[in-house]
PDB file of N, CA and C in Angstrom:
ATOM      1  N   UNK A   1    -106.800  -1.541  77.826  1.00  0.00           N
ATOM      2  CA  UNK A   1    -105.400  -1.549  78.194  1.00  0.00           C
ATOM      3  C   UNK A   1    -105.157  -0.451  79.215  1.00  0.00           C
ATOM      4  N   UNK A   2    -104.358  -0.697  80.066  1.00  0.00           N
ATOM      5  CA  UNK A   2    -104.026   0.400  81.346  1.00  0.00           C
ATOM      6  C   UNK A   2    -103.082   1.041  80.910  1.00  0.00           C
ATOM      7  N   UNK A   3    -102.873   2.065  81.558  1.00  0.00           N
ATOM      8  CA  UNK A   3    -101.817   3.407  81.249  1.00  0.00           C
ATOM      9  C   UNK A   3    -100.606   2.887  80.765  1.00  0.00           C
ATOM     10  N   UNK A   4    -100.057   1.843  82.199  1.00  0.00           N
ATOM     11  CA  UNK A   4     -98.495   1.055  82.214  1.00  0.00           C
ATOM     12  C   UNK A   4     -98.486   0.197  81.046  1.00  0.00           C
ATOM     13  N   UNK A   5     -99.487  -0.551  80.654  1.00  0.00           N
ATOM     14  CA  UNK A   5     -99.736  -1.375  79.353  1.00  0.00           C
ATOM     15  C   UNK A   5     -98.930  -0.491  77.836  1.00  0.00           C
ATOM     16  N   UNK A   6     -99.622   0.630  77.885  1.00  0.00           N
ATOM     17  CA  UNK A   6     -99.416   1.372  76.920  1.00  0.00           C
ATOM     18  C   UNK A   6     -98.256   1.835  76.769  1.00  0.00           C
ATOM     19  N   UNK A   7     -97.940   2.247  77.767  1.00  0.00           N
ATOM     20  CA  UNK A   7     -96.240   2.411  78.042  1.00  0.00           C
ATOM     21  C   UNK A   7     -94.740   1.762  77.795  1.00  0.00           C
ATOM     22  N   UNK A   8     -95.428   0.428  78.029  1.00  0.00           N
ATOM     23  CA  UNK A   8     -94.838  -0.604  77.722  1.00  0.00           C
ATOM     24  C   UNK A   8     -94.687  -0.803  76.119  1.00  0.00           C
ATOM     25  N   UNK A   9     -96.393  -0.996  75.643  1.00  0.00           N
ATOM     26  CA  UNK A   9     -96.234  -1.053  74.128  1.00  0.00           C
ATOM     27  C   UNK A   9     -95.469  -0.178  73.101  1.00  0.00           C
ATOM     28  N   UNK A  10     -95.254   1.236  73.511  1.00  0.00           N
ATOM     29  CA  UNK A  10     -94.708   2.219  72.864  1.00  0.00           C
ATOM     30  C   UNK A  10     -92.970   2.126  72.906  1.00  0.00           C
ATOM     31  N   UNK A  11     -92.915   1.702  74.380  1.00  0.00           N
ATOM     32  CA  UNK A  11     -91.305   1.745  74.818  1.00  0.00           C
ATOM     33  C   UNK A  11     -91.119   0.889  73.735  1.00  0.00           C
ATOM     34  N   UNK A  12     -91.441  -0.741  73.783  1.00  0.00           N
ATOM     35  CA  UNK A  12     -91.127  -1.481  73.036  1.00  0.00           C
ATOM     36  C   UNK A  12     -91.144  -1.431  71.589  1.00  0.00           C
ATOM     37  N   UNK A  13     -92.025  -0.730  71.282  1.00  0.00           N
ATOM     38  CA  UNK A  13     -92.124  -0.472  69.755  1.00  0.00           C
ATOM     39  C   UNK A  13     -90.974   0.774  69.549  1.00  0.00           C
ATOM     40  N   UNK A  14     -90.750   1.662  70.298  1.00  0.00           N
ATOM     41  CA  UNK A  14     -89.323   2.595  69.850  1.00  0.00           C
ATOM     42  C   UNK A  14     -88.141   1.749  69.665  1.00  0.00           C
ATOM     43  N   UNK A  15     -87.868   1.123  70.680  1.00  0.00           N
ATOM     44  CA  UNK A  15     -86.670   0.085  70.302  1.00  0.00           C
ATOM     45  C   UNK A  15     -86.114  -0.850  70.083  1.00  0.00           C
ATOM     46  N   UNK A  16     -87.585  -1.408  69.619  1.00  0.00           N
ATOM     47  CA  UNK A  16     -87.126  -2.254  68.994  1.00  0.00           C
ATOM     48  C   UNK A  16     -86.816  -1.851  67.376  1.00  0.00           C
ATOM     49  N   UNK A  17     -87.366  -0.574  66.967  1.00  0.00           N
ATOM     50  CA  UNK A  17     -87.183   0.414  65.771  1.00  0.00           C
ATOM     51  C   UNK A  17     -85.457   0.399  65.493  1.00  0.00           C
ATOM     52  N   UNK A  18     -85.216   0.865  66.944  1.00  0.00           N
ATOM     53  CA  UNK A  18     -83.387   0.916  67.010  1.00  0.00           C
ATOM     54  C   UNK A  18     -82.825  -0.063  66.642  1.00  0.00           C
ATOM     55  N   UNK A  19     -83.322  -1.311  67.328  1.00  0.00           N
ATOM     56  CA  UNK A  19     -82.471  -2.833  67.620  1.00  0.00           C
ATOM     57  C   UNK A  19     -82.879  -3.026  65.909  1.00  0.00           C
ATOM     58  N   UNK A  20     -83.594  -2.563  65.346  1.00  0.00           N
ATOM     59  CA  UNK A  20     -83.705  -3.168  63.999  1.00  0.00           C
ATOM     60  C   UNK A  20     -82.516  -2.180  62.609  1.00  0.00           C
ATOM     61  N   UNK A  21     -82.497  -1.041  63.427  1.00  0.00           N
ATOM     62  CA  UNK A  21     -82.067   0.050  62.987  1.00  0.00           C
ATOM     63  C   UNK A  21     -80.211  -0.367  62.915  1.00  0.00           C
ATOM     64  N   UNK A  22     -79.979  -0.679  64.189  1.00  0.00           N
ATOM     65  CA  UNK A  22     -78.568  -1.030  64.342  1.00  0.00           C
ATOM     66  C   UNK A  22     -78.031  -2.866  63.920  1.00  0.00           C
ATOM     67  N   UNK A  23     -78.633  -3.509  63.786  1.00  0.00           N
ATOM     68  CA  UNK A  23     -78.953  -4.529  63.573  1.00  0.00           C
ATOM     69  C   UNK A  23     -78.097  -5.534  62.300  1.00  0.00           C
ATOM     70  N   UNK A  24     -78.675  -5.064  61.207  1.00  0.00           N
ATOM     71  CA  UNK A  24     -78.157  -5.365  60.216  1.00  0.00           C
ATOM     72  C   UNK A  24     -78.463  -4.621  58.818  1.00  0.00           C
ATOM     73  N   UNK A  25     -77.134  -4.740  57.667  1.00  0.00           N
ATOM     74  CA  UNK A  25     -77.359  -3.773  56.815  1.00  0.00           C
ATOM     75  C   UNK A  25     -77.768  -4.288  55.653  1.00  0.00           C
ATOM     76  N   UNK A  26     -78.208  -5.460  56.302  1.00  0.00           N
ATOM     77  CA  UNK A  26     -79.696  -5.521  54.545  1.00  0.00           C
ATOM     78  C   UNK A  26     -81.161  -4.721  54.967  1.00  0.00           C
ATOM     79  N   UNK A  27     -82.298  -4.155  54.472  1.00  0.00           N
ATOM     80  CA  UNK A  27     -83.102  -3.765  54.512  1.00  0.00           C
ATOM     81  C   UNK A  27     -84.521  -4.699  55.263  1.00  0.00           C
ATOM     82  N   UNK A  28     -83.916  -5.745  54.233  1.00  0.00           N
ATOM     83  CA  UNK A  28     -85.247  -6.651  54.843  1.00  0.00           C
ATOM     84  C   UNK A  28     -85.274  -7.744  56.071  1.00  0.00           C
ATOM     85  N   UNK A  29     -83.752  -7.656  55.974  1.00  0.00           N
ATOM     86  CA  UNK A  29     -83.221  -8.212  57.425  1.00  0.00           C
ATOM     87  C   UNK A  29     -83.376  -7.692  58.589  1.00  0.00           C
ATOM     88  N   UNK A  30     -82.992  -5.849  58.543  1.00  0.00           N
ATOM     89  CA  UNK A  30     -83.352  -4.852  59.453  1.00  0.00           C
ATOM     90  C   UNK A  30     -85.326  -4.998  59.881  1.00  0.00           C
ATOM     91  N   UNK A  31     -85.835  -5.017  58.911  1.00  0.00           N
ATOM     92  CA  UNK A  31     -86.962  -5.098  59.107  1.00  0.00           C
ATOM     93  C   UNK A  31     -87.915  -6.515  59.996  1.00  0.00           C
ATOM     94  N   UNK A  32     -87.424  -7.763  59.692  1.00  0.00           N
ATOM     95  CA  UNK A  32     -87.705  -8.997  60.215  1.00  0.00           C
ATOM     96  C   UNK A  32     -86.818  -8.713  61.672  1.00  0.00           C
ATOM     97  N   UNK A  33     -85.777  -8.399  61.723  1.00  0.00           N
ATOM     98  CA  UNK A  33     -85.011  -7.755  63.222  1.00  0.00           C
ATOM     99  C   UNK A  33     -85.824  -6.722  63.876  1.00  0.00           C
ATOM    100  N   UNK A  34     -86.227  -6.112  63.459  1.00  0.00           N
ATOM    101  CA  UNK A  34     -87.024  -5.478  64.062  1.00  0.00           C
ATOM    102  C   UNK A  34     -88.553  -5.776  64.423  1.00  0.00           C
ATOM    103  N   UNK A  35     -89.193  -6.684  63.711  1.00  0.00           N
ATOM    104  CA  UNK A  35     -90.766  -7.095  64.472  1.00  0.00           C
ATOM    105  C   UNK A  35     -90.548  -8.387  65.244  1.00  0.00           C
ATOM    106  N   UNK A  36     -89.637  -8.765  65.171  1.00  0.00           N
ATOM    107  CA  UNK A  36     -89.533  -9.826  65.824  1.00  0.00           C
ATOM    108  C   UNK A  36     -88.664  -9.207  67.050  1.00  0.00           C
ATOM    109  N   UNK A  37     -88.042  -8.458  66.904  1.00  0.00           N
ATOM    110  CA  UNK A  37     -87.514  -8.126  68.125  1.00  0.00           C
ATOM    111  C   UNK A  37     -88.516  -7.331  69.081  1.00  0.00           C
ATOM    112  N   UNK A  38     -89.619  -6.617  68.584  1.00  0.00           N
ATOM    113  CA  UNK A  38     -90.784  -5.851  68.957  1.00  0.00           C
ATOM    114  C   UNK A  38     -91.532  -6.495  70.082  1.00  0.00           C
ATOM    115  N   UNK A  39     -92.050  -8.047  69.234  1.00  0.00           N
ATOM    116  CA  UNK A  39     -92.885  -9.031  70.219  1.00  0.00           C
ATOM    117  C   UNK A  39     -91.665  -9.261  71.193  1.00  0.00           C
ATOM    118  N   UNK A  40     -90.763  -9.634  71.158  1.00  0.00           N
ATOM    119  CA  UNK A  40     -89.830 -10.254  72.234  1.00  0.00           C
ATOM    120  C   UNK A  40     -89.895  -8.996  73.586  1.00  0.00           C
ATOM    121  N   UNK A  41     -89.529  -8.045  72.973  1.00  0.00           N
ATOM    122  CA  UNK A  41     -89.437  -6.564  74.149  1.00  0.00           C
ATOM    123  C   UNK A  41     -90.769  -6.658  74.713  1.00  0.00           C
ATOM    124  N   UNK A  42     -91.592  -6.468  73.730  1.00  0.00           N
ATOM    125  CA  UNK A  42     -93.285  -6.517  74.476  1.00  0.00           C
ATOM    126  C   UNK A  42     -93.198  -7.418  74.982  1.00  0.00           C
ATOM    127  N   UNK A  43     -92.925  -8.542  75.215  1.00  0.00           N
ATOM    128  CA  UNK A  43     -93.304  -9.751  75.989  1.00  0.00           C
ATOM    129  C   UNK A  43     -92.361  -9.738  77.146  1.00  0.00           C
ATOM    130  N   UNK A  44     -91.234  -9.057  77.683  1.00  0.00           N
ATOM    131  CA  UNK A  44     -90.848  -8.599  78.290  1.00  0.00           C
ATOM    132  C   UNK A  44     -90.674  -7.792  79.005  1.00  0.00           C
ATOM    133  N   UNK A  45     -91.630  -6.551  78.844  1.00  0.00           N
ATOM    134  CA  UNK A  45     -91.884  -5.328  79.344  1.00  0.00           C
ATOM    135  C   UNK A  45     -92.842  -5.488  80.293  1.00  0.00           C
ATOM    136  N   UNK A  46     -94.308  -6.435  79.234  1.00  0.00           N
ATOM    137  CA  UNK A  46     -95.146  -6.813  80.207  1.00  0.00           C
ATOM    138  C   UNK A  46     -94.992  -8.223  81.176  1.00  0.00           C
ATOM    139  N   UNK A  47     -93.944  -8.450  80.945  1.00  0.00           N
ATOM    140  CA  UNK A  47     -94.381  -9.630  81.949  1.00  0.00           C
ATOM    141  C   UNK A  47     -93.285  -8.873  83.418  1.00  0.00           C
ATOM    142  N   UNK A  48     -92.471  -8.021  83.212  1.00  0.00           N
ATOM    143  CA  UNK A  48     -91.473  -7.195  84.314  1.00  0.00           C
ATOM    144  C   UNK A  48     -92.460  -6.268  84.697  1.00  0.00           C
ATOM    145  N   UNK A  49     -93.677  -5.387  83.891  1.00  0.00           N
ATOM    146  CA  UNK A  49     -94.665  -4.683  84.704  1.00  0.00           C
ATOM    147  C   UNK A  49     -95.644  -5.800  85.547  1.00  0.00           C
ATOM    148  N   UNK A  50     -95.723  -6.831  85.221  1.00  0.00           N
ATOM    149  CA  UNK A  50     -97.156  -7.832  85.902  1.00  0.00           C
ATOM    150  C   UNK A  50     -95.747  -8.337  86.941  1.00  0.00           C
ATOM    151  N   UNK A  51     -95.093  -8.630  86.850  1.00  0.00           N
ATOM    152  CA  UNK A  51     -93.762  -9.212  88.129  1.00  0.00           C
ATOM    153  C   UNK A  51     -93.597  -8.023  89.055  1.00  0.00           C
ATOM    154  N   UNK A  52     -93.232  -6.576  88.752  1.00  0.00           N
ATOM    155  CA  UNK A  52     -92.814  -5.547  89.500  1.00  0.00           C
ATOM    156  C   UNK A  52     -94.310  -5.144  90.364  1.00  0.00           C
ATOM    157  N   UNK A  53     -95.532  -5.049  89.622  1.00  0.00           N
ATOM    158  CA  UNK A  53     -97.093  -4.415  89.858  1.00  0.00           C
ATOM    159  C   UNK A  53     -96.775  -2.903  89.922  1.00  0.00           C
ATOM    160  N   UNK A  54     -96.124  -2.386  89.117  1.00  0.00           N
ATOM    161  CA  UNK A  54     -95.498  -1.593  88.243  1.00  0.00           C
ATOM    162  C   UNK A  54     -97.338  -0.400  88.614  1.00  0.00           C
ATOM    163  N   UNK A  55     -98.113  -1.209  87.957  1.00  0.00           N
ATOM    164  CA  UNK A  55     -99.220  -0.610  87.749  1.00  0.00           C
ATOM    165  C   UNK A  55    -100.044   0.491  89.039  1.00  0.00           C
ATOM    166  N   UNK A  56     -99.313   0.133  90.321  1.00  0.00           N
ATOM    167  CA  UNK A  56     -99.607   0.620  91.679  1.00  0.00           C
ATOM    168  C   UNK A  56     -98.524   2.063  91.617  1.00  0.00           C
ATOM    169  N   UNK A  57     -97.253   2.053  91.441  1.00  0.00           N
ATOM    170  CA  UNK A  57     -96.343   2.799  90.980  1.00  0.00           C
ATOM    171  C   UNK A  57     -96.771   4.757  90.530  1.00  0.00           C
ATOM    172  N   UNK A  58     -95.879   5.403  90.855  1.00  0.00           N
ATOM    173  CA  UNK A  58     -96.941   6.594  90.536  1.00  0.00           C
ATOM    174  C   UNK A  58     -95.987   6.605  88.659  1.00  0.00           C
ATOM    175  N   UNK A  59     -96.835   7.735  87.625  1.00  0.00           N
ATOM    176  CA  UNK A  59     -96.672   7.681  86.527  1.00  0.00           C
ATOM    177  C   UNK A  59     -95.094   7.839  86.149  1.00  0.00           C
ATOM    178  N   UNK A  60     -94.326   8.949  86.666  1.00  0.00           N
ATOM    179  CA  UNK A  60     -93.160   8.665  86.511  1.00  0.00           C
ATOM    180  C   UNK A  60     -92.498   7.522  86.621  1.00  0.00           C
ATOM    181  N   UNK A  61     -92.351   7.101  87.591  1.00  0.00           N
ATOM    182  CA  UNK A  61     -91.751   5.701  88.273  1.00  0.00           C
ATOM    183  C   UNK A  61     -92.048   4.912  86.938  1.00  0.00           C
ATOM    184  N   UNK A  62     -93.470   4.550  86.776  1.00  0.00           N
ATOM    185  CA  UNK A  62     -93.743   3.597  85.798  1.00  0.00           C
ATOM    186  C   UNK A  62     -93.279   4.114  84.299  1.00  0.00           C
ATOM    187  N   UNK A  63     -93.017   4.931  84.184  1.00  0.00           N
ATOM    188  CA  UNK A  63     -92.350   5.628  82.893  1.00  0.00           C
ATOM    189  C   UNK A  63     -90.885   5.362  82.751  1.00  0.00           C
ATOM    190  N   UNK A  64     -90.059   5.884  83.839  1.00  0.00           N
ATOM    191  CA  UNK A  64     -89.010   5.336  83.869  1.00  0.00           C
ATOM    192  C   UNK A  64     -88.565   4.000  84.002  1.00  0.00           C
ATOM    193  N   UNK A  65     -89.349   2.891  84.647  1.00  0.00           N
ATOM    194  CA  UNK A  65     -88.903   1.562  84.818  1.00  0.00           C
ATOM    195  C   UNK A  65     -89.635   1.097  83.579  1.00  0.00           C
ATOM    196  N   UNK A  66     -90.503   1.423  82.722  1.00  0.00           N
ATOM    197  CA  UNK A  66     -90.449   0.860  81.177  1.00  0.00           C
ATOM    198  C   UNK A  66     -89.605   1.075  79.973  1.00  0.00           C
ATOM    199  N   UNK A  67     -88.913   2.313  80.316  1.00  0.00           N
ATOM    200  CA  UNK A  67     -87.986   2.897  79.421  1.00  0.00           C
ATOM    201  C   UNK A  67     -86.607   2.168  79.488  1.00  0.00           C
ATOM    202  N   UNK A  68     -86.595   2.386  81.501  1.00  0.00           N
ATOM    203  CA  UNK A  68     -85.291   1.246  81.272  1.00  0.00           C
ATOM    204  C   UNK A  68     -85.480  -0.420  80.967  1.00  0.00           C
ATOM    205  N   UNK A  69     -86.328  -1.035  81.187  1.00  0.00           N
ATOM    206  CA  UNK A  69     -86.537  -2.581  80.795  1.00  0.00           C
ATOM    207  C   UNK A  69     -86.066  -2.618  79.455  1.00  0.00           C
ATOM    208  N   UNK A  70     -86.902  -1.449  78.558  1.00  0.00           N
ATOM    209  CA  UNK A  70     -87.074  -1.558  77.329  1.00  0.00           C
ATOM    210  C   UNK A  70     -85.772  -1.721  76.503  1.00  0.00           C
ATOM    211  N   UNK A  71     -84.717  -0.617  77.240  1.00  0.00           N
ATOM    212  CA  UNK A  71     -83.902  -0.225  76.180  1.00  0.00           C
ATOM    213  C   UNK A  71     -82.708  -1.142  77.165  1.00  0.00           C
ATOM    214  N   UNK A  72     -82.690  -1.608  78.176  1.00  0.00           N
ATOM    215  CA  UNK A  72     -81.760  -2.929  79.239  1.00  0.00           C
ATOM    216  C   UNK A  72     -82.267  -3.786  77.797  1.00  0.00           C
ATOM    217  N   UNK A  73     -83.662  -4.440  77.647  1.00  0.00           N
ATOM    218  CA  UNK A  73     -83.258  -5.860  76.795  1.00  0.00           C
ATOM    219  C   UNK A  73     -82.942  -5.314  75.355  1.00  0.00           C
ATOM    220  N   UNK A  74     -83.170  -4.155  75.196  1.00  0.00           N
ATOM    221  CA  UNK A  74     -83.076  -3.393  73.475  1.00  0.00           C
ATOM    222  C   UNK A  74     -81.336  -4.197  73.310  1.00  0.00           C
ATOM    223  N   UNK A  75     -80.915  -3.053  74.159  1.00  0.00           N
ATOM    224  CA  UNK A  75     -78.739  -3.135  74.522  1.00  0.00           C
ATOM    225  C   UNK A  75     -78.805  -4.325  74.172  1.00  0.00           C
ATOM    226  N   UNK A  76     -79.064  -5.391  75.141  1.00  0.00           N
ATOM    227  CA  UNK A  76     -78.566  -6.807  75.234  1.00  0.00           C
ATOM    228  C   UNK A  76     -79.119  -7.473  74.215  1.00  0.00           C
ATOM    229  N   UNK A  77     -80.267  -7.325  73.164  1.00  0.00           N
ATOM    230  CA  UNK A  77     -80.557  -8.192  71.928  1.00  0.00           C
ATOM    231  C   UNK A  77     -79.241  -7.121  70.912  1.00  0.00           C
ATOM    232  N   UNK A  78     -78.712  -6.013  70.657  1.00  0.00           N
ATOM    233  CA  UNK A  78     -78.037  -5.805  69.932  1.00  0.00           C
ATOM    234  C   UNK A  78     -76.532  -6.099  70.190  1.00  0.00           C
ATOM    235  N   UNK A  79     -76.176  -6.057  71.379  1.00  0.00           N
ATOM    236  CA  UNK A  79     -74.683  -6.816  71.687  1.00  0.00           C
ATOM    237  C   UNK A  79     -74.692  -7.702  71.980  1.00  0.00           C
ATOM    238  N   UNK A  80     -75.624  -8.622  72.440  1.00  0.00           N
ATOM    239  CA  UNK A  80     -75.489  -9.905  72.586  1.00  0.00           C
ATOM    240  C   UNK A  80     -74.388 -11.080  71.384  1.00  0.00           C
ATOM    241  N   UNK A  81     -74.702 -10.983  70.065  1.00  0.00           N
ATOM    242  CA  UNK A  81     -74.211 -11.467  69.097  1.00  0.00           C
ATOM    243  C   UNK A  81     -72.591 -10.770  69.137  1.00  0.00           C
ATOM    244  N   UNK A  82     -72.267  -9.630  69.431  1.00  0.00           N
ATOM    245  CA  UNK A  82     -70.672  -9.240  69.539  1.00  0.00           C
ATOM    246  C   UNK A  82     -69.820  -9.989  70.696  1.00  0.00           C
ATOM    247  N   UNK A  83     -70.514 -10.127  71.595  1.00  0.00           N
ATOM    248  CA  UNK A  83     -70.127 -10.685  72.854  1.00  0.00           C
ATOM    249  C   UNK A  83     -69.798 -11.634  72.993  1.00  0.00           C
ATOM    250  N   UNK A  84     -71.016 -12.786  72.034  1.00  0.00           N
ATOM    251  CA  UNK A  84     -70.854 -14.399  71.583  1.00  0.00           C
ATOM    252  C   UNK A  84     -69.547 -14.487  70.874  1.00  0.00           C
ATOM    253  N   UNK A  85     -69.425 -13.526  70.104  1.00  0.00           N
ATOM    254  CA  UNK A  85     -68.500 -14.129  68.879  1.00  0.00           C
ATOM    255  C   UNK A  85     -67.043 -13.831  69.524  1.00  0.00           C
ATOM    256  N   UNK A  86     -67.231 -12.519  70.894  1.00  0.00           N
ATOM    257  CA  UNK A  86     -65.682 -12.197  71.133  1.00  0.00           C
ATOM    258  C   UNK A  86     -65.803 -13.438  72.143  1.00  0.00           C
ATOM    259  N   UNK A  87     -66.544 -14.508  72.662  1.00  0.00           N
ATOM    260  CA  UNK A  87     -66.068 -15.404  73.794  1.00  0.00           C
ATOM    261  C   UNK A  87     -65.504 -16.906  72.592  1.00  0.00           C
ATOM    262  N   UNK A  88     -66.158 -16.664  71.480  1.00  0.00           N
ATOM    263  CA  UNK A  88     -66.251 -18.033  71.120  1.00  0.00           C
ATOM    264  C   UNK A  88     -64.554 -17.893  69.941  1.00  0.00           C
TER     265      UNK A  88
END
């Protein structure tokens, strides 16, 4: 795995910790919200580092544009559902 790889995996695994954290207040609900929200971020992180070539990038740069992907789709999987319900 490359540096940006790893970067990615960690970003995603912090918040999706959150998105599971803020999520919902059963325990085991928080928990299924949260690994499932894990793969979704990872699968998103890396496919915006393989789209951007992120990997050419010097280490900051690539630090900061995984942090923000991460916690851009983190936000939008936890308000997404407030947003639905205030349109519908």
């Amino acid at each position: 795995m490359t540096t940006a790889t790893n970067r990615g995996l960690v970003a995603a695994a912090v918040v999706a910790f959150g998105v599971g954290a803020l999520s919902l207040p059963n325990l085991l609900q928080s928990l299924i919200t949260a690994i499932s929200s894990f793969f979704l971020l990872l699968f998103m992180v890396l496919l915006s580092l393989w789209g951007f070539r992120v990997a050419r990038w010097s280490p900051l740069r690539q630090r900061i544009f995984t942090w923000a992907v991460a916690l851009g789709f983190g936000a939008f999987m936890v308000l997404f559902p407030f947003g639905l319900a205030r349109l519908l």
